[in-house]
C-alpha atoms as a PDB file:
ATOM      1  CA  UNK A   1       0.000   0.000   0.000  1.00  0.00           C
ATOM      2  CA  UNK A   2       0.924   3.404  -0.781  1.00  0.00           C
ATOM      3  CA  UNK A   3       0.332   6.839   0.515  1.00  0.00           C
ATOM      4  CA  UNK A   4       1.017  10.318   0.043  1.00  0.00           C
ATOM      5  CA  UNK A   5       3.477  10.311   3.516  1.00  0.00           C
ATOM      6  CA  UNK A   6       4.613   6.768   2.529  1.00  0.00           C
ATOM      7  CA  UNK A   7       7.097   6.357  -0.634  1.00  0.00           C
ATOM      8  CA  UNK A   8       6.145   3.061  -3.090  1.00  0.00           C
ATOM      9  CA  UNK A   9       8.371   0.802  -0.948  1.00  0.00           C
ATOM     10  CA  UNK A  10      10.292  -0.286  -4.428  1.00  0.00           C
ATOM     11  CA  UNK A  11      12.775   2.374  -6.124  1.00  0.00           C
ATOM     12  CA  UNK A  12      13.596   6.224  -5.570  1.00  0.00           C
ATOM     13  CA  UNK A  13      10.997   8.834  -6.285  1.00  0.00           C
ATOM     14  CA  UNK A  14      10.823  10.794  -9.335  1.00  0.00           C
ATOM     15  CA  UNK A  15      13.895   7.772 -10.542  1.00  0.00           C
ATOM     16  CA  UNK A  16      12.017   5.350 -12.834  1.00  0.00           C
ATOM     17  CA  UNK A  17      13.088   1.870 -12.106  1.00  0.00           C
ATOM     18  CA  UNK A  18      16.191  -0.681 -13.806  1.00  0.00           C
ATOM     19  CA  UNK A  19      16.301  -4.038 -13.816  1.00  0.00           C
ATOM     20  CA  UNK A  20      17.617  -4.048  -9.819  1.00  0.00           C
ATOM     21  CA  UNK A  21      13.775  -2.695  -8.914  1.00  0.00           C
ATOM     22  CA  UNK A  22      11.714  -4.732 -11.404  1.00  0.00           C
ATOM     23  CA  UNK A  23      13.629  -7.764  -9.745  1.00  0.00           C
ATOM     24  CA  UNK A  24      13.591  -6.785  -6.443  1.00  0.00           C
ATOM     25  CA  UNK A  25       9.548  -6.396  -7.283  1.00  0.00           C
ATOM     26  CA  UNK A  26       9.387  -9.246  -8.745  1.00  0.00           C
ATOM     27  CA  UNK A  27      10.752 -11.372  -6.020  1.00  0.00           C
ATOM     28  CA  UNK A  28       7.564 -10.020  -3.647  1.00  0.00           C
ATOM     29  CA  UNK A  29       5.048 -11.723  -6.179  1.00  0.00           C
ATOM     30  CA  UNK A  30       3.457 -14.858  -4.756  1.00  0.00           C
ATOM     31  CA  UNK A  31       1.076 -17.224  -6.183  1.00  0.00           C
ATOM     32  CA  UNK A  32      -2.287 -17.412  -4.338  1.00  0.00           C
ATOM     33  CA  UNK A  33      -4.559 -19.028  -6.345  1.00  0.00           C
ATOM     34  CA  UNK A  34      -4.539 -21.439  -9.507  1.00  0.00           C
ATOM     35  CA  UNK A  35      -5.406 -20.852 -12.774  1.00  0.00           C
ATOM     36  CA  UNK A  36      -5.175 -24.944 -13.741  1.00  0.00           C
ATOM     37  CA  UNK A  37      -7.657 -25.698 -11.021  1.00  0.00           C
ATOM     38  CA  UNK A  38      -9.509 -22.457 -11.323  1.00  0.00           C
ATOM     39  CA  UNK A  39      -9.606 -21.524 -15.274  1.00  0.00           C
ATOM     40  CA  UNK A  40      -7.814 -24.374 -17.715  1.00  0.00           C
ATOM     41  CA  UNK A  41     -10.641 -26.930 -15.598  1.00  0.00           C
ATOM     42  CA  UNK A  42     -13.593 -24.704 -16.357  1.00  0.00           C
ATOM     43  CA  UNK A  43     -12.391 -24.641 -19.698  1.00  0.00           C
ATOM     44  CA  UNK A  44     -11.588 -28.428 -20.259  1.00  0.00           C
ATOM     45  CA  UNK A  45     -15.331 -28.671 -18.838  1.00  0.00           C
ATOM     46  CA  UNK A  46     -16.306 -26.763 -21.895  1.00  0.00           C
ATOM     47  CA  UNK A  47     -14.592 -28.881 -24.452  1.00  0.00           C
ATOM     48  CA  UNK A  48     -18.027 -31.253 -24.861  1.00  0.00           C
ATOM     49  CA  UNK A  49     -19.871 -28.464 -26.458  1.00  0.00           C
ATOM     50  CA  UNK A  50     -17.086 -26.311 -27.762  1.00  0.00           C
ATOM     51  CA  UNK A  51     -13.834 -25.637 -29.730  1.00  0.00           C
ATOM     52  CA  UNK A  52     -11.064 -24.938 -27.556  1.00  0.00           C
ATOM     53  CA  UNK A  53      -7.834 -24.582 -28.891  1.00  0.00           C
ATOM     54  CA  UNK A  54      -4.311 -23.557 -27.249  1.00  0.00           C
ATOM     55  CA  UNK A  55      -3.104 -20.217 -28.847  1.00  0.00           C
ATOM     56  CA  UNK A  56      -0.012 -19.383 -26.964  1.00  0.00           C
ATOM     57  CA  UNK A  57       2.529 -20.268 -24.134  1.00  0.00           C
ATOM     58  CA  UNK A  58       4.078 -18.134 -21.596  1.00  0.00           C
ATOM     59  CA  UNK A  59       6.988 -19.088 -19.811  1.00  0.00           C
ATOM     60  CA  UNK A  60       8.179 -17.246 -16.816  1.00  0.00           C
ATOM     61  CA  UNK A  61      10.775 -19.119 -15.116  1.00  0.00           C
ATOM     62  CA  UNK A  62       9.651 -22.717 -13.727  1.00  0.00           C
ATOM     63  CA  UNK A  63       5.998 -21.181 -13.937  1.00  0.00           C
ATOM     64  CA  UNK A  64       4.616 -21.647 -17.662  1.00  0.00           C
ATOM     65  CA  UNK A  65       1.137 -21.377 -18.872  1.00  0.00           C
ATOM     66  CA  UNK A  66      -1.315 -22.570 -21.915  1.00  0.00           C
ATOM     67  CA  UNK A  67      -3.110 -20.183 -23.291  1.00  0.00           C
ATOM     68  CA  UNK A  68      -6.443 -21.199 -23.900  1.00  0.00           C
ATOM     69  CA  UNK A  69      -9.244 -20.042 -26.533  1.00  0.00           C
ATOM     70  CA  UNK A  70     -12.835 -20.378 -26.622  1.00  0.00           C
ATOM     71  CA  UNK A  71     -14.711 -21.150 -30.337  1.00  0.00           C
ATOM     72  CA  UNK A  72     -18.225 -21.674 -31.303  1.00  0.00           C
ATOM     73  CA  UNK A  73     -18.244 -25.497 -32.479  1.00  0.00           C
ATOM     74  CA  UNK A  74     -20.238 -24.428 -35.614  1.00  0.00           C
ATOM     75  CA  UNK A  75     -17.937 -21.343 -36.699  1.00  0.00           C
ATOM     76  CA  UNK A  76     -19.151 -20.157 -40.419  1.00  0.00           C
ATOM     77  CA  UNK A  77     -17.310 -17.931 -42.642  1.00  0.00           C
ATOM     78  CA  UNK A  78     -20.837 -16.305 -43.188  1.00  0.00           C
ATOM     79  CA  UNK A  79     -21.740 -15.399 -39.750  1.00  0.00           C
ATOM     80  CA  UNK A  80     -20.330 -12.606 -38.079  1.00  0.00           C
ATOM     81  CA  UNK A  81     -17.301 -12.760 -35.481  1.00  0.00           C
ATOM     82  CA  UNK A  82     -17.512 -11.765 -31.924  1.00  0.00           C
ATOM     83  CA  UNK A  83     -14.731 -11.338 -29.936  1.00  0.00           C
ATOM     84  CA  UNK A  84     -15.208 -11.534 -25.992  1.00  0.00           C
ATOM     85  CA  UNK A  85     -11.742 -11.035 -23.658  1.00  0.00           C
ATOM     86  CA  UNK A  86     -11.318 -11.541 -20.025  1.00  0.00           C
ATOM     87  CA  UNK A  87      -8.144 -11.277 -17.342  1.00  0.00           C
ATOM     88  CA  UNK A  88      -6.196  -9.139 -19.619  1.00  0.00           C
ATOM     89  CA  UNK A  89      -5.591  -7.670 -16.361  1.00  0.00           C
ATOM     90  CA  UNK A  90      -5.124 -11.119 -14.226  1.00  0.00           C
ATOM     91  CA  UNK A  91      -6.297  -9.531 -11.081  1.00  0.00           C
ATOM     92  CA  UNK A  92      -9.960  -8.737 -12.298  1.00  0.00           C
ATOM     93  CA  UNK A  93     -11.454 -11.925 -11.430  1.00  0.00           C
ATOM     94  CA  UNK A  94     -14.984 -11.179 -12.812  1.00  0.00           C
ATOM     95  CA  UNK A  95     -13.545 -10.607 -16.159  1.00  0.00           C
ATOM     96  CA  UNK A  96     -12.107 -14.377 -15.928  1.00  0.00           C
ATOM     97  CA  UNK A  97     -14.741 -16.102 -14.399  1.00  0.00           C
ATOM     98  CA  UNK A  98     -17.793 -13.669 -16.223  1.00  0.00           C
ATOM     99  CA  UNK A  99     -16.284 -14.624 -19.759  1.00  0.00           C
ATOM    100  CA  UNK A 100     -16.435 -18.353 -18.498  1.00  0.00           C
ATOM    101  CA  UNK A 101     -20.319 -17.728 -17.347  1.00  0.00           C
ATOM    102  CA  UNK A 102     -21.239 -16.381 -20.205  1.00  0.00           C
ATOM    103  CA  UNK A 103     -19.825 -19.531 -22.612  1.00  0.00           C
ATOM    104  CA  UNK A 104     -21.334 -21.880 -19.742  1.00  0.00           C
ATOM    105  CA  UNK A 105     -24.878 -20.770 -19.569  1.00  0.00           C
ATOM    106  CA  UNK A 106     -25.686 -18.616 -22.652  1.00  0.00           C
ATOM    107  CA  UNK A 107     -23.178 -18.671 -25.705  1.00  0.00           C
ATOM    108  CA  UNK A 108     -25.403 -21.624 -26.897  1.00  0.00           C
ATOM    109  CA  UNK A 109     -28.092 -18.967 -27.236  1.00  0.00           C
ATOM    110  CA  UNK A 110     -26.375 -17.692 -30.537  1.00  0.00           C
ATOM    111  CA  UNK A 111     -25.369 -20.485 -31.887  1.00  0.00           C
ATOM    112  CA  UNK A 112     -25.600 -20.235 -36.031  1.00  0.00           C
ATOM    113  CA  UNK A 113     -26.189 -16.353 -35.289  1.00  0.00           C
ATOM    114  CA  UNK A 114     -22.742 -15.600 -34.455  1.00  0.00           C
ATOM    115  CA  UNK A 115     -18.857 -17.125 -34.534  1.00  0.00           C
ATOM    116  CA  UNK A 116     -17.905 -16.555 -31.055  1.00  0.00           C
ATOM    117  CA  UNK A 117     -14.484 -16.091 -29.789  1.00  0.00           C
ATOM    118  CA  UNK A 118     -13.722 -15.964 -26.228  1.00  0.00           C
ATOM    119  CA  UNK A 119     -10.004 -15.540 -24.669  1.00  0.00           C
ATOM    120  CA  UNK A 120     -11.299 -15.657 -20.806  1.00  0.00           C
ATOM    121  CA  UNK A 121      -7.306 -15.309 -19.147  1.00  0.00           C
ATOM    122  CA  UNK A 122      -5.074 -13.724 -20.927  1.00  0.00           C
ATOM    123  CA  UNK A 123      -2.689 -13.010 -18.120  1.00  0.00           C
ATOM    124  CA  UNK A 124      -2.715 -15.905 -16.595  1.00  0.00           C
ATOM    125  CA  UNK A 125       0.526 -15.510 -14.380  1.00  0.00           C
ATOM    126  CA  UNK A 126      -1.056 -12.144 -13.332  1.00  0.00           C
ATOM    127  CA  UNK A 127      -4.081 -13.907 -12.175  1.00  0.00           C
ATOM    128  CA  UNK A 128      -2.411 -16.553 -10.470  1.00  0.00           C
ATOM    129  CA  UNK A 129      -0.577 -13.640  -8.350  1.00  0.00           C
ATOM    130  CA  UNK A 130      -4.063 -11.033  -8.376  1.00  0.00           C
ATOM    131  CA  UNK A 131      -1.665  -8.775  -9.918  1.00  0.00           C
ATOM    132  CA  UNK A 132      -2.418  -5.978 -12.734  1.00  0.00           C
ATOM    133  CA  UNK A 133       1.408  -6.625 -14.403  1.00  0.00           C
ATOM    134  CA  UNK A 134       3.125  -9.662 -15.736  1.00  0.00           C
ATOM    135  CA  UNK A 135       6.314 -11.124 -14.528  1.00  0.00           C
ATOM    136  CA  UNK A 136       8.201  -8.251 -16.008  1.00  0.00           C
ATOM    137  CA  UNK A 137       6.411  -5.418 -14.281  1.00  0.00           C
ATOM    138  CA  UNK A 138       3.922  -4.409 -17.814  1.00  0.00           C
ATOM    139  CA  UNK A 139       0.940  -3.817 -18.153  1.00  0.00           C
ATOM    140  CA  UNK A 140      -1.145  -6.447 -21.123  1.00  0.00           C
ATOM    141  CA  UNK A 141      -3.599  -3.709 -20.901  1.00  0.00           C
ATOM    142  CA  UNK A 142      -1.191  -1.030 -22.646  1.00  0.00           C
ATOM    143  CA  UNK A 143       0.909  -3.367 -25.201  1.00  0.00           C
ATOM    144  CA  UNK A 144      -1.838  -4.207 -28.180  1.00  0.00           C
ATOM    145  CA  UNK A 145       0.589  -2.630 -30.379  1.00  0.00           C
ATOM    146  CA  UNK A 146       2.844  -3.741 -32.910  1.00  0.00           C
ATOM    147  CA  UNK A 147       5.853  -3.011 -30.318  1.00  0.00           C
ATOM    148  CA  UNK A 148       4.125  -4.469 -27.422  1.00  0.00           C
ATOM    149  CA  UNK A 149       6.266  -5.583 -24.940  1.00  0.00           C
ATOM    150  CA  UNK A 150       3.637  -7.736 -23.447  1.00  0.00           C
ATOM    151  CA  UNK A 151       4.072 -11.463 -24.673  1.00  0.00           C
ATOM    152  CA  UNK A 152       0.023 -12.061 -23.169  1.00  0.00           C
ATOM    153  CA  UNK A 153      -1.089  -8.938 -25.858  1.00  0.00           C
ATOM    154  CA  UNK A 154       1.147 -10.582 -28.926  1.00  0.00           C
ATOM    155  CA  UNK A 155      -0.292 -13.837 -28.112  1.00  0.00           C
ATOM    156  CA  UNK A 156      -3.640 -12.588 -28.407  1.00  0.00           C
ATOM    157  CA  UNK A 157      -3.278 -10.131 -31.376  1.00  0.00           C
ATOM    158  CA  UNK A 158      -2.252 -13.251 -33.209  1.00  0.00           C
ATOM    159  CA  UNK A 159      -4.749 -15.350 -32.385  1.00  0.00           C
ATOM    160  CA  UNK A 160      -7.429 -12.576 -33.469  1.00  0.00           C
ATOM    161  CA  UNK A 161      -5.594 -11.687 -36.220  1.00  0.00           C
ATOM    162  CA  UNK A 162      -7.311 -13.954 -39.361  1.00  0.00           C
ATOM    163  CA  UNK A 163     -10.582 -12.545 -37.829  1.00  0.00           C
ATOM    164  CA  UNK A 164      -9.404  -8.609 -37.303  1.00  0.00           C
ATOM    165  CA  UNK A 165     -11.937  -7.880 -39.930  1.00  0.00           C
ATOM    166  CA  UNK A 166     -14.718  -9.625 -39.778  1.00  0.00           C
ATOM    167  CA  UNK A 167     -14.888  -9.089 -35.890  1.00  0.00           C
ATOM    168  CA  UNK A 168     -18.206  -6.898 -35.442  1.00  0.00           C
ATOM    169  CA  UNK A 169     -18.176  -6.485 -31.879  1.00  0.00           C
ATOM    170  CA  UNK A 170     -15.822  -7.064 -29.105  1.00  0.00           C
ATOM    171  CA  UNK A 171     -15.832  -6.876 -25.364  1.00  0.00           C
ATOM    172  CA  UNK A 172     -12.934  -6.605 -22.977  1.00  0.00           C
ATOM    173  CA  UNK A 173     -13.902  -7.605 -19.555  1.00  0.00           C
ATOM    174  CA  UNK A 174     -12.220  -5.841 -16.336  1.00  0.00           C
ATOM    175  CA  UNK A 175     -12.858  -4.227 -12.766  1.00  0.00           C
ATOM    176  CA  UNK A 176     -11.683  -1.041 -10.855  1.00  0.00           C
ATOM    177  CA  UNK A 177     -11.274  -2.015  -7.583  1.00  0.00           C
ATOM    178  CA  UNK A 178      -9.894  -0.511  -4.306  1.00  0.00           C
ATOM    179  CA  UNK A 179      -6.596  -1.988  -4.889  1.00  0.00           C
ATOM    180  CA  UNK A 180      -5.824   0.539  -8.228  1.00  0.00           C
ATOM    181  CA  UNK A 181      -5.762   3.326  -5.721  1.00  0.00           C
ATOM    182  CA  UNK A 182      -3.964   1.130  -2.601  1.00  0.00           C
ATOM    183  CA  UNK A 183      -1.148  -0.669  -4.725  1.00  0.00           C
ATOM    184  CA  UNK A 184      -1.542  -0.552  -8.282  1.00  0.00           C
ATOM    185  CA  UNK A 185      -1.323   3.065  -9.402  1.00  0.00           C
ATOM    186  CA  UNK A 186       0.881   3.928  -6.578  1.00  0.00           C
ATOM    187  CA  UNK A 187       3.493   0.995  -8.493  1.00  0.00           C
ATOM    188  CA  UNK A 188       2.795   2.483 -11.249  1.00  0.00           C
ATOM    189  CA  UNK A 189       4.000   6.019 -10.433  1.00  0.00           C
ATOM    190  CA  UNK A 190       6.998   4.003  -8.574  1.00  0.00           C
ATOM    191  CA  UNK A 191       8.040   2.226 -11.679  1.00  0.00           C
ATOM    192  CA  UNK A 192       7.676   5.467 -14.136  1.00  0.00           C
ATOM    193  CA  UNK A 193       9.905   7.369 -11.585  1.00  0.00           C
ATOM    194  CA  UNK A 194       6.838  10.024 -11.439  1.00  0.00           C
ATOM    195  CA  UNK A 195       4.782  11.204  -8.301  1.00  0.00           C
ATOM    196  CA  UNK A 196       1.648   9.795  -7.270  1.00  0.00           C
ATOM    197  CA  UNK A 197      -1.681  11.679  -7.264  1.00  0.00           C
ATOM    198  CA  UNK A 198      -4.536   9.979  -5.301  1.00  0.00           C
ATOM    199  CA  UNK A 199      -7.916   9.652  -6.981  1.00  0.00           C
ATOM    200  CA  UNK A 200     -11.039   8.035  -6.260  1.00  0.00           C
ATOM    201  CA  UNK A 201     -12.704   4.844  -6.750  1.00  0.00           C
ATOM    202  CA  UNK A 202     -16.206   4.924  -8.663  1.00  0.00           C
ATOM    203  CA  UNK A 203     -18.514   2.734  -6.556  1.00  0.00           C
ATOM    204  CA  UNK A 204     -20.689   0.796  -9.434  1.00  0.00           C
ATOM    205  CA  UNK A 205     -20.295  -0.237 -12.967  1.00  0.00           C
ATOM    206  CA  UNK A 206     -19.041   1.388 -15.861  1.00  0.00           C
ATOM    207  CA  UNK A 207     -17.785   1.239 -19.303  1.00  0.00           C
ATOM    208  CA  UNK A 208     -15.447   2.510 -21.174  1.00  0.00           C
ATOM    209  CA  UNK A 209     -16.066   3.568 -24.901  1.00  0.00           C
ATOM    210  CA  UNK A 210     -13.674   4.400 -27.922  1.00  0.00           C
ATOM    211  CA  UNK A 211     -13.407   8.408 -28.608  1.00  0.00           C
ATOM    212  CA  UNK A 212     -12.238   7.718 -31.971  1.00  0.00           C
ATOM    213  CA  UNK A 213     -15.392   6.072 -33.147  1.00  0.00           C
ATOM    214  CA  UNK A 214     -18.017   6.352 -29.871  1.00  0.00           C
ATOM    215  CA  UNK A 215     -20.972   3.989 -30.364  1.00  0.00           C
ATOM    216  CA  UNK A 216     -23.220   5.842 -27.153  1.00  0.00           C
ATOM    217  CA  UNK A 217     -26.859   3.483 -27.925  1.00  0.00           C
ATOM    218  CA  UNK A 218     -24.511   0.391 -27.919  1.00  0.00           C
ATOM    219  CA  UNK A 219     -23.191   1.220 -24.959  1.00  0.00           C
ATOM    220  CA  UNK A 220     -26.194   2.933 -23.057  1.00  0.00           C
ATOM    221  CA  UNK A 221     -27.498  -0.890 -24.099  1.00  0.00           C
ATOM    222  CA  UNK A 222     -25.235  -2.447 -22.021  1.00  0.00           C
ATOM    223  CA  UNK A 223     -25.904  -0.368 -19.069  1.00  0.00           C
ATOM    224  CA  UNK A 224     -29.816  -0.602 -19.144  1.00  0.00           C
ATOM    225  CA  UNK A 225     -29.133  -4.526 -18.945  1.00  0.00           C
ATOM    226  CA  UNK A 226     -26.898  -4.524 -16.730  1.00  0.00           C
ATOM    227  CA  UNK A 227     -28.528  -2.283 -14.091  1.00  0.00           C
ATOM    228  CA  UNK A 228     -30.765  -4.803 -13.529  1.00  0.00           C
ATOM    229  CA  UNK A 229     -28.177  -7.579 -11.901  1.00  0.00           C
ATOM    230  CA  UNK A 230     -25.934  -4.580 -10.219  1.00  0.00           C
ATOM    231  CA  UNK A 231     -25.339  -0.750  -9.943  1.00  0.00           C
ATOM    232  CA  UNK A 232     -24.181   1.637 -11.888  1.00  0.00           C
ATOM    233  CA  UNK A 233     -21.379   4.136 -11.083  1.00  0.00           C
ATOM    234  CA  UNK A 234     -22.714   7.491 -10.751  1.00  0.00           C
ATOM    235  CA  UNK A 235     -20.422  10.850 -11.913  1.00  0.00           C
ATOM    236  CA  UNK A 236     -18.296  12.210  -8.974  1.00  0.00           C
ATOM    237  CA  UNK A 237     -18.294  16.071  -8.019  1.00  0.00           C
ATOM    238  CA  UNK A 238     -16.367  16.583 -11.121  1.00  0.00           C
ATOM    239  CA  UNK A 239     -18.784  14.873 -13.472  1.00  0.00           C
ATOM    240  CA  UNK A 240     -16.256  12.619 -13.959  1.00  0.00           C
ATOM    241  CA  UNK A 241     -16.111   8.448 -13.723  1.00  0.00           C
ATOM    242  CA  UNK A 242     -12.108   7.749 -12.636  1.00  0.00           C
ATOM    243  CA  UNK A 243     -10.666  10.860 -13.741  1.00  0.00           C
ATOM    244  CA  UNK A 244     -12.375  10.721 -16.910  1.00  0.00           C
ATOM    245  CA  UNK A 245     -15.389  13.332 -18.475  1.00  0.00           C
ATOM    246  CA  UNK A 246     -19.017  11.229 -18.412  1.00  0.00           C
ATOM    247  CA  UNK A 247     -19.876  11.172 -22.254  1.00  0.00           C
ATOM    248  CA  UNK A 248     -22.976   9.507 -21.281  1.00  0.00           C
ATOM    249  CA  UNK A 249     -24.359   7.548 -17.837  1.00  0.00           C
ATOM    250  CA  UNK A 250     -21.950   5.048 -16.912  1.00  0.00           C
ATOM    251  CA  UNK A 251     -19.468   5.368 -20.066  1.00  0.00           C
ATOM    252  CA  UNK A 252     -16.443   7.402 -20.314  1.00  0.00           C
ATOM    253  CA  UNK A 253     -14.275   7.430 -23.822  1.00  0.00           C
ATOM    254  CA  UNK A 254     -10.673   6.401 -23.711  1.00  0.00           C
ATOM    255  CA  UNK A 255      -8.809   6.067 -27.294  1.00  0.00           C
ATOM    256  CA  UNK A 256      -8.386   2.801 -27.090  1.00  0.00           C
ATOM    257  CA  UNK A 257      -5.455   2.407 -29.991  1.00  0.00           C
ATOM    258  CA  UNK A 258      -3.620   4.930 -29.295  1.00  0.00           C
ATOM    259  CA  UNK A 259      -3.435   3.786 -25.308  1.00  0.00           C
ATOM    260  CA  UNK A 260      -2.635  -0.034 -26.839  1.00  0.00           C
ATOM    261  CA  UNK A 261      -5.978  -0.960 -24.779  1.00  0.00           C
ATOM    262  CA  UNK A 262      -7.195  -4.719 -25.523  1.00  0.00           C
ATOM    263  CA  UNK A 263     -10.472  -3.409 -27.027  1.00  0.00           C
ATOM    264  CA  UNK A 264      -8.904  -1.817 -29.898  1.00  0.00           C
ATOM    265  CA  UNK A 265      -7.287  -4.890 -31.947  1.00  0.00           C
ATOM    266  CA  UNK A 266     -10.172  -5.914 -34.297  1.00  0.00           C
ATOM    267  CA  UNK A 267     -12.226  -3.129 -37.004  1.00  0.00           C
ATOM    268  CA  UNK A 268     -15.148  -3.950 -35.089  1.00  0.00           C
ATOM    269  CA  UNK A 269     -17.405  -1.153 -35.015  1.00  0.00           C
ATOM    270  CA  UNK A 270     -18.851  -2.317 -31.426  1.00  0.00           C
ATOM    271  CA  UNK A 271     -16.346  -2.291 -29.009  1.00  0.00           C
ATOM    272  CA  UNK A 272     -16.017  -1.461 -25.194  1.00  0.00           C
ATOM    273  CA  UNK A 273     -14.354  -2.056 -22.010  1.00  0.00           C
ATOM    274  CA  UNK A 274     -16.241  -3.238 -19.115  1.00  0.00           C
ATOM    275  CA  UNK A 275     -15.722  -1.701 -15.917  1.00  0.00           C
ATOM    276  CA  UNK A 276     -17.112  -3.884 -12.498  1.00  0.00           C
ATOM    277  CA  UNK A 277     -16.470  -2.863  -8.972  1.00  0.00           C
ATOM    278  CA  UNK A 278     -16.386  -6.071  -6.639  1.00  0.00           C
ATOM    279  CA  UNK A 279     -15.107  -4.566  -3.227  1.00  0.00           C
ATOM    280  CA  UNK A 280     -18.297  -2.608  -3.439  1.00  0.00           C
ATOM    281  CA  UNK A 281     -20.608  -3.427  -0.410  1.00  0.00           C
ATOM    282  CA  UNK A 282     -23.584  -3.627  -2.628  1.00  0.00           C
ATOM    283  CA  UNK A 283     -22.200  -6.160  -5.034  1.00  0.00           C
ATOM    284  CA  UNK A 284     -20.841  -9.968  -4.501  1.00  0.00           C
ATOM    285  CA  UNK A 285     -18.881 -12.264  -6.532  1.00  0.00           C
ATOM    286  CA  UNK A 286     -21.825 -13.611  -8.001  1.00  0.00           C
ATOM    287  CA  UNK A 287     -23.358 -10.388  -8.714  1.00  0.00           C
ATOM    288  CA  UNK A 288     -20.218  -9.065 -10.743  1.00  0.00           C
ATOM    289  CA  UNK A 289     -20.152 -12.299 -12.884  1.00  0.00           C
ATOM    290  CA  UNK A 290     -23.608 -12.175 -13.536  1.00  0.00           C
ATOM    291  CA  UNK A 291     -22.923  -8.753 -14.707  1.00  0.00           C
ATOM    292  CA  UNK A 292     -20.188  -9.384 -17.253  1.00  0.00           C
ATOM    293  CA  UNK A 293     -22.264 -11.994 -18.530  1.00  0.00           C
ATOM    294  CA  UNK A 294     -25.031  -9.876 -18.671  1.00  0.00           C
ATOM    295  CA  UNK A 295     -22.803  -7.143 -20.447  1.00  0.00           C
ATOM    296  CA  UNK A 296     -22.334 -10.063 -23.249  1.00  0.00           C
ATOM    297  CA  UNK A 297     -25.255 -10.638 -23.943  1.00  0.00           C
ATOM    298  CA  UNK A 298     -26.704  -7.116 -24.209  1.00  0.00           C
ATOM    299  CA  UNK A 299     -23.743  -6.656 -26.415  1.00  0.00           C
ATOM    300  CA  UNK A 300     -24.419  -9.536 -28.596  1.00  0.00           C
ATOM    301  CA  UNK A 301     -28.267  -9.005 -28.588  1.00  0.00           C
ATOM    302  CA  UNK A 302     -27.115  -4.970 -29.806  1.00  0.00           C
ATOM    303  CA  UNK A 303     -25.059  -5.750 -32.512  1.00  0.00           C
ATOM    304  CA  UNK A 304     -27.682  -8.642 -34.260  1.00  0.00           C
ATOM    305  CA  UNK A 305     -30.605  -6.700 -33.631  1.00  0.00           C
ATOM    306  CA  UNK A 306     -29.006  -4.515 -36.233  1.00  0.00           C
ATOM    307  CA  UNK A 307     -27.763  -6.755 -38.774  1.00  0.00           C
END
């Protein structure tokens, strides 16, 4: 935890960190949970009534990791391609296990309507540690680039890449949560060599849009459907939803490319980042996978309703 009195305990302020403070980082990074038991099972579970193929490997010392895609079993080049991403940040355990709930109990719903394609851990060292980084001290969330230096994002961007163009919608699945302001932005700041300004949590569920191309009915979709399983994040004092301007209630607008954000790396002209908060006292486990499930299906329901 960091605070305005209290220095990130890793590196010298305002010096941005070497190799001496990403390893000395590194070394404080415990596993403490499983993502064999917890995510390839679930997945394996799947395999009866869907294709599920390995698309990459990560290696990080004696830990390594499959990396594991979800397909629709009757994928046809006519139908359109939707793209649904979880645990690009490994400690946002909704976006994991609400990608997973959503193949489970409803991707069979649009079967024949759609060619679904679901990557629900892409960070799967990350979520084994409830971590925002990999082993290296980057952030998946800012590498969907050509020069990413992320090997979870380059894993991914080639999997999608034979279906960059027919994708019509995709949804990245995440969560603010309490730890962003206790530990992860403060590390951030640390690791940059800049200083840290506190900020505040929003208390509900939000999305993020693209301000490049903003699609505000699709996304005011997704927030009328999911209202009904959990809140909504209301605008702070500032009219603002983590820093950012309210373009609409319960959306902001990041440009997704140009941050390297996991939302921007089809053409789909759908696209946004969900946004649950689980240390909420209003909301439970349940209750945030539920939601991104429920976000999935709105989206899905969106985009063919318009076809």
């Amino acid at each position: 935890m960091s605070t305005d009195s209290a220095p990130y305990p890793i590196g010298t302020p305002g010096a941005p960190w070497g190799e001496f403070e990403r390893a000395e980082w590194l070394s404080q990074q415990t596993r403490q949970r499983s993502y064999e038991s917890e995510v390839l099972s679930v997945i394996e579970r799947l395999r009866s009534r869907f294709d599920v193929e390995q698309y990459g490997h990560l290696d990080y010392g004696t830990d390594s990791y499959p990396l594991m895609a979800i397909r629709s079993r009757d994928w046809r080049d006519d139908l359109p391609v939707v793209l649904v991403t979880g645990g690009v940040h490994g400690y946002e355990t909704s976006g994991v296990h609400g990608a997973l709930q959503f193949v489970d109990q409803h991707a069979a719903d649009y079967a024949g309507r759609v060619n679904l394609l679901v990557a629900p851990c892409v960070s799967p060292w990350a979520y084994e540690r409830i971590h925002r980084w990999n082993a290296n001290a980057v952030d998946p969330n800012r590498s969907f680039r050509d020069d990413g230096a992320a090997e979870e994002s380059t894993a991914l961007m080639r999997l999608v890449a034979p279906v960059r163009d027919q994708a019509l919608m995709h949804i990245d699945l995440h969560e603010t949560t309490d730890t962003d302001e206790t530990e992860f932005r403060p590390a951030l700041a640390a690791r940059d060599g800049k200083p840290f300004e506190p900020g505040g949590i929003p208390d509900g569920f939000y999305l993020v849009d693209d301000s490049e191309s903003p699609q505000p009915e699709f996304q005011q979709a997704l927030i009328e459907a999911v209202e009904q399983v959990t809140h909504i994040a209301p605008a702070d004092d500032n009219g603002e939803i983590f820093g950012s301007p309210v373009a609409a209630r319960g959306v902001i607008q990041y440009p997704l490319k140009q941050l390297g954000l996991c939302a921007s790396i089809t053409s789909a002209p759908y696209k946004t980042t969900t946004e649950v908060y689980p240390d909420s006292p209003r909301a439970t486990p349940e209750q945030c996978n539920a939601a991104q499930a429920a976000a999935v299906c709105a989206a899905i329901d969106y985009v063919l309703a318009r076809q």
